[in-house]
PDB file of N, CA and C in Angstrom:
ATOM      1  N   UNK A   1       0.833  -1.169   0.000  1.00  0.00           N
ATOM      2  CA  UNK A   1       0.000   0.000   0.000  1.00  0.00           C
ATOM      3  C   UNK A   1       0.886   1.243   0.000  1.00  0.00           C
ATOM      4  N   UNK A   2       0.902   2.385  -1.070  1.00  0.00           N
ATOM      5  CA  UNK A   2       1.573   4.026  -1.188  1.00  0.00           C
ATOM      6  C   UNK A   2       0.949   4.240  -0.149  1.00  0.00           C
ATOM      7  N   UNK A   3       2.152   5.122   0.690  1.00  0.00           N
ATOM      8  CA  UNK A   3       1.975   6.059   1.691  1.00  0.00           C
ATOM      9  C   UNK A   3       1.002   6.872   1.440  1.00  0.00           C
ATOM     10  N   UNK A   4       0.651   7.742   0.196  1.00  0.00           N
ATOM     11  CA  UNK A   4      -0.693   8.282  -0.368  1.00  0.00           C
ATOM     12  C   UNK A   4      -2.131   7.910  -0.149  1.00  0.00           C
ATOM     13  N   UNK A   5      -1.762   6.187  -0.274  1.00  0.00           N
ATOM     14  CA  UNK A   5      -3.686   5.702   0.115  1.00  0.00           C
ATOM     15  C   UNK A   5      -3.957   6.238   1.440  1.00  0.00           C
ATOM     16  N   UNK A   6      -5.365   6.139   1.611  1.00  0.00           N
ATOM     17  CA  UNK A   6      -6.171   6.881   2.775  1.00  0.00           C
ATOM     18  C   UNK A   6      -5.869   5.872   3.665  1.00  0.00           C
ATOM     19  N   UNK A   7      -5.710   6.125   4.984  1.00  0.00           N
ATOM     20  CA  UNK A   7      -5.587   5.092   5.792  1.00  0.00           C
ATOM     21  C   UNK A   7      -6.947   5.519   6.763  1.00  0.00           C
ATOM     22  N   UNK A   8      -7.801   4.092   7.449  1.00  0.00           N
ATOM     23  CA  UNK A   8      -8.518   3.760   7.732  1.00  0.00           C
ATOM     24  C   UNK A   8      -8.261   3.699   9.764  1.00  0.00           C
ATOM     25  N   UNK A   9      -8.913   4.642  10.363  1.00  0.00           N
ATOM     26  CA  UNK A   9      -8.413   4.126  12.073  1.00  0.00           C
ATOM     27  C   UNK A   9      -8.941   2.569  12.189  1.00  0.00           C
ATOM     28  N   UNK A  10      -8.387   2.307  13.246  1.00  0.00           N
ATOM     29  CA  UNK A  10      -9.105   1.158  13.977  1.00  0.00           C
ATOM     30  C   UNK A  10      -9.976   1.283  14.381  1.00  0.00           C
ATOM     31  N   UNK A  11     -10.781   2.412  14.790  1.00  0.00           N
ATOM     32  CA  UNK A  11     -11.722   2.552  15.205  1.00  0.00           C
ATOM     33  C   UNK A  11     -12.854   2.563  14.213  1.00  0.00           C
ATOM     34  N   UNK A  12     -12.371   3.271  13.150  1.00  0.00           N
ATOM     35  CA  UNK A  12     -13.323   3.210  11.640  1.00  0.00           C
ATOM     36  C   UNK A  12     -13.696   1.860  11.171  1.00  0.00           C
ATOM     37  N   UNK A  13     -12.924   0.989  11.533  1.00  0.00           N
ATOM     38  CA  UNK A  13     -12.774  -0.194  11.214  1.00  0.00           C
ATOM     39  C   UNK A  13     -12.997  -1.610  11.969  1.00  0.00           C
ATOM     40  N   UNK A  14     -13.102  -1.199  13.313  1.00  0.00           N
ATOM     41  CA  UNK A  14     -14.920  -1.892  14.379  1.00  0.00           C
ATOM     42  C   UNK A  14     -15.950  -1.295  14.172  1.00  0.00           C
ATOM     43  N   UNK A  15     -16.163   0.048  13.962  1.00  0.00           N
ATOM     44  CA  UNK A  15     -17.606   0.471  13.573  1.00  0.00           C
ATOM     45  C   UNK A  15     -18.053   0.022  11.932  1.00  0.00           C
ATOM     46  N   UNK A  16     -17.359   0.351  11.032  1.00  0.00           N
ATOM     47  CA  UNK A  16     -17.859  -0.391   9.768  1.00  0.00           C
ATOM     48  C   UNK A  16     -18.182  -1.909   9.841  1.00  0.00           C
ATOM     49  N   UNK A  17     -17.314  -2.483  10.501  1.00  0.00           N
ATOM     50  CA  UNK A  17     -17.630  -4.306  10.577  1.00  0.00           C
ATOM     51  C   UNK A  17     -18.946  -4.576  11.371  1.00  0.00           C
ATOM     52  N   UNK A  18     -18.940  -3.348  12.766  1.00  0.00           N
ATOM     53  CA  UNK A  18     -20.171  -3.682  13.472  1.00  0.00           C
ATOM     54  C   UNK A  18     -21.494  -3.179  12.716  1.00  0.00           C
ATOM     55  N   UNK A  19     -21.276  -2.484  11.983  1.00  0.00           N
ATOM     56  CA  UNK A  19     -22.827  -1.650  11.575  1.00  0.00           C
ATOM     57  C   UNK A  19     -23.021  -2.562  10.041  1.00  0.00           C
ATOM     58  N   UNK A  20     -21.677  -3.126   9.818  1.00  0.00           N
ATOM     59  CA  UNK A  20     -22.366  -4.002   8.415  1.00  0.00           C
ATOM     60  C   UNK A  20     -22.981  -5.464   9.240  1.00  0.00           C
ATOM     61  N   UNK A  21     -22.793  -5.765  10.486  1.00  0.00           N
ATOM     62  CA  UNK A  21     -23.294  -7.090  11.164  1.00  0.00           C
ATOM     63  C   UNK A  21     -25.174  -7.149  11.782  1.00  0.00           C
ATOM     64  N   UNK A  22     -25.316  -5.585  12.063  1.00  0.00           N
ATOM     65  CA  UNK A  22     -26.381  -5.534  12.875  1.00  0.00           C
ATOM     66  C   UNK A  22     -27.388  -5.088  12.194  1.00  0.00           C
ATOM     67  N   UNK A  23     -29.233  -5.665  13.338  1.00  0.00           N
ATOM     68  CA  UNK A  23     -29.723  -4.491  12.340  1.00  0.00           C
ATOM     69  C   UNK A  23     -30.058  -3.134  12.533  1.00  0.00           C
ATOM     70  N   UNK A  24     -29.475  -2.780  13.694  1.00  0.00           N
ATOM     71  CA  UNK A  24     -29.537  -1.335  14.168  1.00  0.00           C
ATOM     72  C   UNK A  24     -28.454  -0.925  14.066  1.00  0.00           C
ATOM     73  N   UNK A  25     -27.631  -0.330  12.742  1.00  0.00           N
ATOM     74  CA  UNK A  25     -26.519   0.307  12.986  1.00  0.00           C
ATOM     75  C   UNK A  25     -26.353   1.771  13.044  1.00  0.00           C
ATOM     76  N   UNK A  26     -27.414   2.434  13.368  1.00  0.00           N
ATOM     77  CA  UNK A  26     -27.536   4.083  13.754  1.00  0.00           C
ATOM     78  C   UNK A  26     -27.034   3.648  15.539  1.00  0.00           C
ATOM     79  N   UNK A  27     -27.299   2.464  15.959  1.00  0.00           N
ATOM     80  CA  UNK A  27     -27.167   2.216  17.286  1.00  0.00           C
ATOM     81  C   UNK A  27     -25.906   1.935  17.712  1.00  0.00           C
ATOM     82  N   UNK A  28     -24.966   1.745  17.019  1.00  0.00           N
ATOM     83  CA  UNK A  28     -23.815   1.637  16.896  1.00  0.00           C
ATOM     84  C   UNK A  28     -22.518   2.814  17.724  1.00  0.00           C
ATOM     85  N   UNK A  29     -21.874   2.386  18.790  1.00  0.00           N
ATOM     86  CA  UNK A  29     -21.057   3.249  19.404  1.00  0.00           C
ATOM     87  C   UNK A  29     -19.621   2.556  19.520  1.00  0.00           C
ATOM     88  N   UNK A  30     -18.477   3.446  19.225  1.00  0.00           N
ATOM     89  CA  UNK A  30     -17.432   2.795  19.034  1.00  0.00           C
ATOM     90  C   UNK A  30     -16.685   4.085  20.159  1.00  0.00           C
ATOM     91  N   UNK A  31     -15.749   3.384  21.033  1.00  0.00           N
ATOM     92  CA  UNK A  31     -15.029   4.683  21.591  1.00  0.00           C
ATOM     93  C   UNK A  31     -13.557   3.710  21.613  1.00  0.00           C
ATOM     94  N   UNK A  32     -13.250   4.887  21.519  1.00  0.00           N
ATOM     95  CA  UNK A  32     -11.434   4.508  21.456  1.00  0.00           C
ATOM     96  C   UNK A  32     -10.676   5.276  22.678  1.00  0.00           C
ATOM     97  N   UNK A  33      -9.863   4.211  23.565  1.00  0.00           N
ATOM     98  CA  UNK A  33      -9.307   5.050  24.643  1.00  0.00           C
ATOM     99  C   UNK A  33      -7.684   4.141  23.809  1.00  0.00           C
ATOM    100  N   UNK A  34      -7.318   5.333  23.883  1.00  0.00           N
ATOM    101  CA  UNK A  34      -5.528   4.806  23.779  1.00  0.00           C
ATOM    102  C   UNK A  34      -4.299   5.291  24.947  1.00  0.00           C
ATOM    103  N   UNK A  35      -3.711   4.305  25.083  1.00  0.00           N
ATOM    104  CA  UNK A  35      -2.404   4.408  25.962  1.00  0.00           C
ATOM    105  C   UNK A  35      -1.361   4.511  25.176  1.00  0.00           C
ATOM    106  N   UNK A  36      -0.068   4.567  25.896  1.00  0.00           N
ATOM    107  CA  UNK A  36       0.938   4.384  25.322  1.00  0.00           C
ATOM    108  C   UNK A  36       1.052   3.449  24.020  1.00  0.00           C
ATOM    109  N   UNK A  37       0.883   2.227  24.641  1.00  0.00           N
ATOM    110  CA  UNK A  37       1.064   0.981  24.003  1.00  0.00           C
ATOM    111  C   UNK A  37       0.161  -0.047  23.722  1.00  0.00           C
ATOM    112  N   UNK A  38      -1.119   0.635  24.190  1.00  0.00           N
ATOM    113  CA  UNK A  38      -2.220   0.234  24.072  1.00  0.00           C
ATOM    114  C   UNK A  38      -3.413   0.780  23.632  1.00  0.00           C
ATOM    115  N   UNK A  39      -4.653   0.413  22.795  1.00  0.00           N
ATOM    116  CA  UNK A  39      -5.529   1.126  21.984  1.00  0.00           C
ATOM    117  C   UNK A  39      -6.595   0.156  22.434  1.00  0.00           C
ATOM    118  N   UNK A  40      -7.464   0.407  23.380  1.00  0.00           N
ATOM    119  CA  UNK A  40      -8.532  -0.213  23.887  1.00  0.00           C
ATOM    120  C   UNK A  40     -10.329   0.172  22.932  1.00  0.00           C
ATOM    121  N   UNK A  41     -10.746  -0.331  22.373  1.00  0.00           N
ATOM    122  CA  UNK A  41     -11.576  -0.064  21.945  1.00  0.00           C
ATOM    123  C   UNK A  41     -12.893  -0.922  22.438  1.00  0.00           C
ATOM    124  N   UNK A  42     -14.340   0.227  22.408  1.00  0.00           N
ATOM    125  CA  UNK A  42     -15.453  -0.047  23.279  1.00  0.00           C
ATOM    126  C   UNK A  42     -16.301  -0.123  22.279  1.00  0.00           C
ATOM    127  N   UNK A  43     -16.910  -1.118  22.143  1.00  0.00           N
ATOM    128  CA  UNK A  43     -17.952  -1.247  21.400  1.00  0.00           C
ATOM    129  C   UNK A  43     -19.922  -1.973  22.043  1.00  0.00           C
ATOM    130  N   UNK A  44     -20.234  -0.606  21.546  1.00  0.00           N
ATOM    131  CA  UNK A  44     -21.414  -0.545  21.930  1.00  0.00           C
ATOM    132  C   UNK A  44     -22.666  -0.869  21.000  1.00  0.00           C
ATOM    133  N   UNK A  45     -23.628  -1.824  21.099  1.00  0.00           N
ATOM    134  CA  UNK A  45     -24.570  -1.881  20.188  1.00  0.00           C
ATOM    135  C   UNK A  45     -26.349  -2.124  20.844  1.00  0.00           C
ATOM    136  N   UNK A  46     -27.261  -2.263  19.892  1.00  0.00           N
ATOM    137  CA  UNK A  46     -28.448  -2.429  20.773  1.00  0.00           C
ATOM    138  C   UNK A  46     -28.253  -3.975  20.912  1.00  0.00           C
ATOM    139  N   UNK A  47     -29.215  -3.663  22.434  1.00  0.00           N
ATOM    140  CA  UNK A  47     -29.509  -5.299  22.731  1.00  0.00           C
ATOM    141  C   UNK A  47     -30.003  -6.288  21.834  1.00  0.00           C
ATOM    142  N   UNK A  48     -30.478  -6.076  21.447  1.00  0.00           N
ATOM    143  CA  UNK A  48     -31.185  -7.332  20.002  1.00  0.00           C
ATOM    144  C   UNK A  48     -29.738  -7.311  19.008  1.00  0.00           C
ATOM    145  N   UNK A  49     -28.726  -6.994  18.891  1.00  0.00           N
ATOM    146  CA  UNK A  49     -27.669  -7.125  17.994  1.00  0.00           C
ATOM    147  C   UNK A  49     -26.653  -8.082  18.871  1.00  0.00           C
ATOM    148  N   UNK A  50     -26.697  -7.626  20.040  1.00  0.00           N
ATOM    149  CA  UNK A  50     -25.636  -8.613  20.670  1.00  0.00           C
ATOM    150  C   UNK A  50     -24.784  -9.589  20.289  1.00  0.00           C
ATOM    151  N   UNK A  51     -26.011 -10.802  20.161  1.00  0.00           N
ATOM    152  CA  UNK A  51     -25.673 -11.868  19.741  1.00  0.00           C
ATOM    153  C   UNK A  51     -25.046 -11.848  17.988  1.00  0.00           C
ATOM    154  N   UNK A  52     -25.821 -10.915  17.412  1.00  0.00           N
ATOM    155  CA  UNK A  52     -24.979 -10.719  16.196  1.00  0.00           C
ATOM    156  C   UNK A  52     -23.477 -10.578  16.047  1.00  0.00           C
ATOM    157  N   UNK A  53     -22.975  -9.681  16.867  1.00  0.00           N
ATOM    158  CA  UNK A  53     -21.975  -8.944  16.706  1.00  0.00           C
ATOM    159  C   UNK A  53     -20.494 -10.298  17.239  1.00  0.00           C
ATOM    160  N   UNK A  54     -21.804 -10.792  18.521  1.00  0.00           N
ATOM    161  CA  UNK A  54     -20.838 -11.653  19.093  1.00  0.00           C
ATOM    162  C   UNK A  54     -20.078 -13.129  18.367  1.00  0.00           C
ATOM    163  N   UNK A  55     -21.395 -13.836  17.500  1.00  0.00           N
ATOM    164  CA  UNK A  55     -21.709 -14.772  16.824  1.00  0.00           C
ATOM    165  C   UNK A  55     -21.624 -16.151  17.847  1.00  0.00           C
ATOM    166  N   UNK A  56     -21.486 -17.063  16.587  1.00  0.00           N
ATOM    167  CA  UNK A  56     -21.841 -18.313  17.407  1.00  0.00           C
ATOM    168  C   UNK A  56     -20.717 -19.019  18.204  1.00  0.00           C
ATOM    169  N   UNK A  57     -20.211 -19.011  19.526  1.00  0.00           N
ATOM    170  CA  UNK A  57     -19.195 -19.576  20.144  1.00  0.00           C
ATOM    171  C   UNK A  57     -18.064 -18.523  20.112  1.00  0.00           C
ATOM    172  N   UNK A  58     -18.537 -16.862  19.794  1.00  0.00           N
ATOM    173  CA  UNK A  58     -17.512 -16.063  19.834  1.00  0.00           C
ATOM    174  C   UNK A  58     -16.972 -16.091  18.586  1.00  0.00           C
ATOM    175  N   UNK A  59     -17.354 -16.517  17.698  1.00  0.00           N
ATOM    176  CA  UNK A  59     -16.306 -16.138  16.189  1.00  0.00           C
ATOM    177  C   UNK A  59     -16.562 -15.188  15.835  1.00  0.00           C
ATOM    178  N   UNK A  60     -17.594 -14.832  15.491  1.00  0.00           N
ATOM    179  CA  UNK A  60     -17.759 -13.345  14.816  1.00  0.00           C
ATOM    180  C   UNK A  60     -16.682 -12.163  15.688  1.00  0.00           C
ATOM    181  N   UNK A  61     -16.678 -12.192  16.927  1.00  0.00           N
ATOM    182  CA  UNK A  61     -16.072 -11.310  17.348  1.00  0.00           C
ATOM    183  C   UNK A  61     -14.153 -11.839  17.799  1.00  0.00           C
ATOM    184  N   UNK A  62     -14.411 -12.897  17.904  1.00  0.00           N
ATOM    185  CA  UNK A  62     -13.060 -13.127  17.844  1.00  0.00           C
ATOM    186  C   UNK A  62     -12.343 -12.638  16.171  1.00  0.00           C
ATOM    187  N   UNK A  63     -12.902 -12.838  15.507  1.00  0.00           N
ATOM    188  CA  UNK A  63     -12.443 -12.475  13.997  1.00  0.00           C
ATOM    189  C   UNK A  63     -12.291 -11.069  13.907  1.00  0.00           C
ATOM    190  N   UNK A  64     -13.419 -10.356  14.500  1.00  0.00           N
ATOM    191  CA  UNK A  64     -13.383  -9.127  14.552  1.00  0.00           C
ATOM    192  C   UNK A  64     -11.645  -8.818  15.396  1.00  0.00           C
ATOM    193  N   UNK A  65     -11.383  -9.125  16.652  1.00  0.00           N
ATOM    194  CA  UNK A  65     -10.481  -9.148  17.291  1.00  0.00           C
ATOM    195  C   UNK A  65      -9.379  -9.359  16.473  1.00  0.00           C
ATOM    196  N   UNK A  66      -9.290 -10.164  15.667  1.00  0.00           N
ATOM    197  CA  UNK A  66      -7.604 -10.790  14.631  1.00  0.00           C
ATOM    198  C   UNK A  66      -7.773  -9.773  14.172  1.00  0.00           C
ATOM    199  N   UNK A  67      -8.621  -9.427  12.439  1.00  0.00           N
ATOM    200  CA  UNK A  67      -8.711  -8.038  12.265  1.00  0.00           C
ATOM    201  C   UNK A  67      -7.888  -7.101  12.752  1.00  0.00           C
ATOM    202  N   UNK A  68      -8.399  -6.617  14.008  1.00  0.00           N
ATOM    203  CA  UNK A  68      -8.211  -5.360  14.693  1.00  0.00           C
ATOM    204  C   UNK A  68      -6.501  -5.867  15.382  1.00  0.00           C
ATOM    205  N   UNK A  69      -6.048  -6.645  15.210  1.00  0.00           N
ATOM    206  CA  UNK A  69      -4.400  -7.265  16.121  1.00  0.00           C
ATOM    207  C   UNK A  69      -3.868  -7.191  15.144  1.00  0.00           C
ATOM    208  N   UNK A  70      -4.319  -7.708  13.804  1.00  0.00           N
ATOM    209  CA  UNK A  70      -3.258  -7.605  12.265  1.00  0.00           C
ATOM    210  C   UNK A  70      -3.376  -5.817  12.205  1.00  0.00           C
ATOM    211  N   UNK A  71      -4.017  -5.382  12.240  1.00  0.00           N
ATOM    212  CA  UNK A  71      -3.798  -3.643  11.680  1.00  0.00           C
ATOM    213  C   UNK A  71      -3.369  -3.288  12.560  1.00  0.00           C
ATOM    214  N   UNK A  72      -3.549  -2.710  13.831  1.00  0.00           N
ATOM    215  CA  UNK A  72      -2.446  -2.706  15.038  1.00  0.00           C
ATOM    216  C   UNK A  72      -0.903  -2.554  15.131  1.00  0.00           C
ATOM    217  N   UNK A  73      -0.832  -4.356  14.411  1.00  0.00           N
ATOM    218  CA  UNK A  73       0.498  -4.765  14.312  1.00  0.00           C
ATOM    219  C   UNK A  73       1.268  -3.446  13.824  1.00  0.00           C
ATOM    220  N   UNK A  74       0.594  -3.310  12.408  1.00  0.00           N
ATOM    221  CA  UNK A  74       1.053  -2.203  11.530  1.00  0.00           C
ATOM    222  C   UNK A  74       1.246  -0.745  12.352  1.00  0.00           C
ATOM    223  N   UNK A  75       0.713  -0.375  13.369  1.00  0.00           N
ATOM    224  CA  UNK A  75       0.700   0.830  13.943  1.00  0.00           C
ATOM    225  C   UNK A  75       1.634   0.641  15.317  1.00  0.00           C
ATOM    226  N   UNK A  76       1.860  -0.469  15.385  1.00  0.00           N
ATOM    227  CA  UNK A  76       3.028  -1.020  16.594  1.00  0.00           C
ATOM    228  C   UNK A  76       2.834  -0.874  18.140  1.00  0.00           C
ATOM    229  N   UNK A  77       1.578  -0.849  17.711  1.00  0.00           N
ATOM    230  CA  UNK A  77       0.357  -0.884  19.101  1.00  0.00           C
ATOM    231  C   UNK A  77      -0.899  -2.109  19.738  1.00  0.00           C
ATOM    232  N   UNK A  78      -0.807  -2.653  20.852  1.00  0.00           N
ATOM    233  CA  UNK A  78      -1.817  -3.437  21.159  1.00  0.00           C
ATOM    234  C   UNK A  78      -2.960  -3.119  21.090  1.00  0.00           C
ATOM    235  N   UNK A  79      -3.948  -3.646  20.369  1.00  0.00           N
ATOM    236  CA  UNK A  79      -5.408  -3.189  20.518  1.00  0.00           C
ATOM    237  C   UNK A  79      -6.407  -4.399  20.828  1.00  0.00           C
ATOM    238  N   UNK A  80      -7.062  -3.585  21.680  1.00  0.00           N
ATOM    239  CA  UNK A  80      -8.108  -4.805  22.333  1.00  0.00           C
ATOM    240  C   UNK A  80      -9.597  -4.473  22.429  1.00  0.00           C
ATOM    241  N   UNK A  81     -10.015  -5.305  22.210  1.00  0.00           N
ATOM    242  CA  UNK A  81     -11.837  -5.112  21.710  1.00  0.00           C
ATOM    243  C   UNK A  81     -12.687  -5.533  22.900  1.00  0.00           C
ATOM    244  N   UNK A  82     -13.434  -4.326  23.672  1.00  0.00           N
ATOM    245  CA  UNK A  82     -14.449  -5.068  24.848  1.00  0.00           C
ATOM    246  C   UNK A  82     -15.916  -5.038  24.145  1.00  0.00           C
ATOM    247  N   UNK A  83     -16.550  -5.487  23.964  1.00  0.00           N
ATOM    248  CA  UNK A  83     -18.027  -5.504  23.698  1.00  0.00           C
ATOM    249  C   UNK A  83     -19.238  -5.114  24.934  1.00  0.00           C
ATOM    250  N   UNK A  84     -19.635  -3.675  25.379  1.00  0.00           N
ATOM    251  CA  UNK A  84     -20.331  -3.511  26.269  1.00  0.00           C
ATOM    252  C   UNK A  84     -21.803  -3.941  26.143  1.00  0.00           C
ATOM    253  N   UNK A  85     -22.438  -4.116  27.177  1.00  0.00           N
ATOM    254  CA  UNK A  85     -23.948  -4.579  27.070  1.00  0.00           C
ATOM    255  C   UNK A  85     -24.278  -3.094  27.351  1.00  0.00           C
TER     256      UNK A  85
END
């Protein structure tokens, strides 16, 4: 990828995955707290999406999680995904 292409936050990039998963994605809240070495991200959705977001046995969101650890990598920062109720 040229230094020129647009680059995408991590944060842009749990909210696009979550609002393409649910069916309330106006309901959709993403907050980003960053540390030093760490980029904690909060993700908020309506109750009836939950289980969407989460999927079956945690994959959907574990995937979401790799995702968000491979781009990271690239920014040389830990990032970690909580899913709030």
């Amino acid at each position: 990828m040229s230094p020129s292409a647009a680059q995408i936050s991590l944060k842009d990039l749990i909210e696009y995955l979550a609002r393409a998963l649910v069916d309330h994605p106006d309901e959709v809240v993403v907050t980003e707290i960053s540390g030093e070495q760490t980029i904690v991200l909060e993700l908020k959705v309506a109750k009836d999406d939950l289980g969407k977001v989460i999927g079956k046995q945690g994959r959907t969101v574990k995937a979401m999680r790799a995702l968000l650890s491979a781009a990271s990598a690239k920014l040389r920062k830990r990032a970690d995904l909580e899913i709030l109720e």
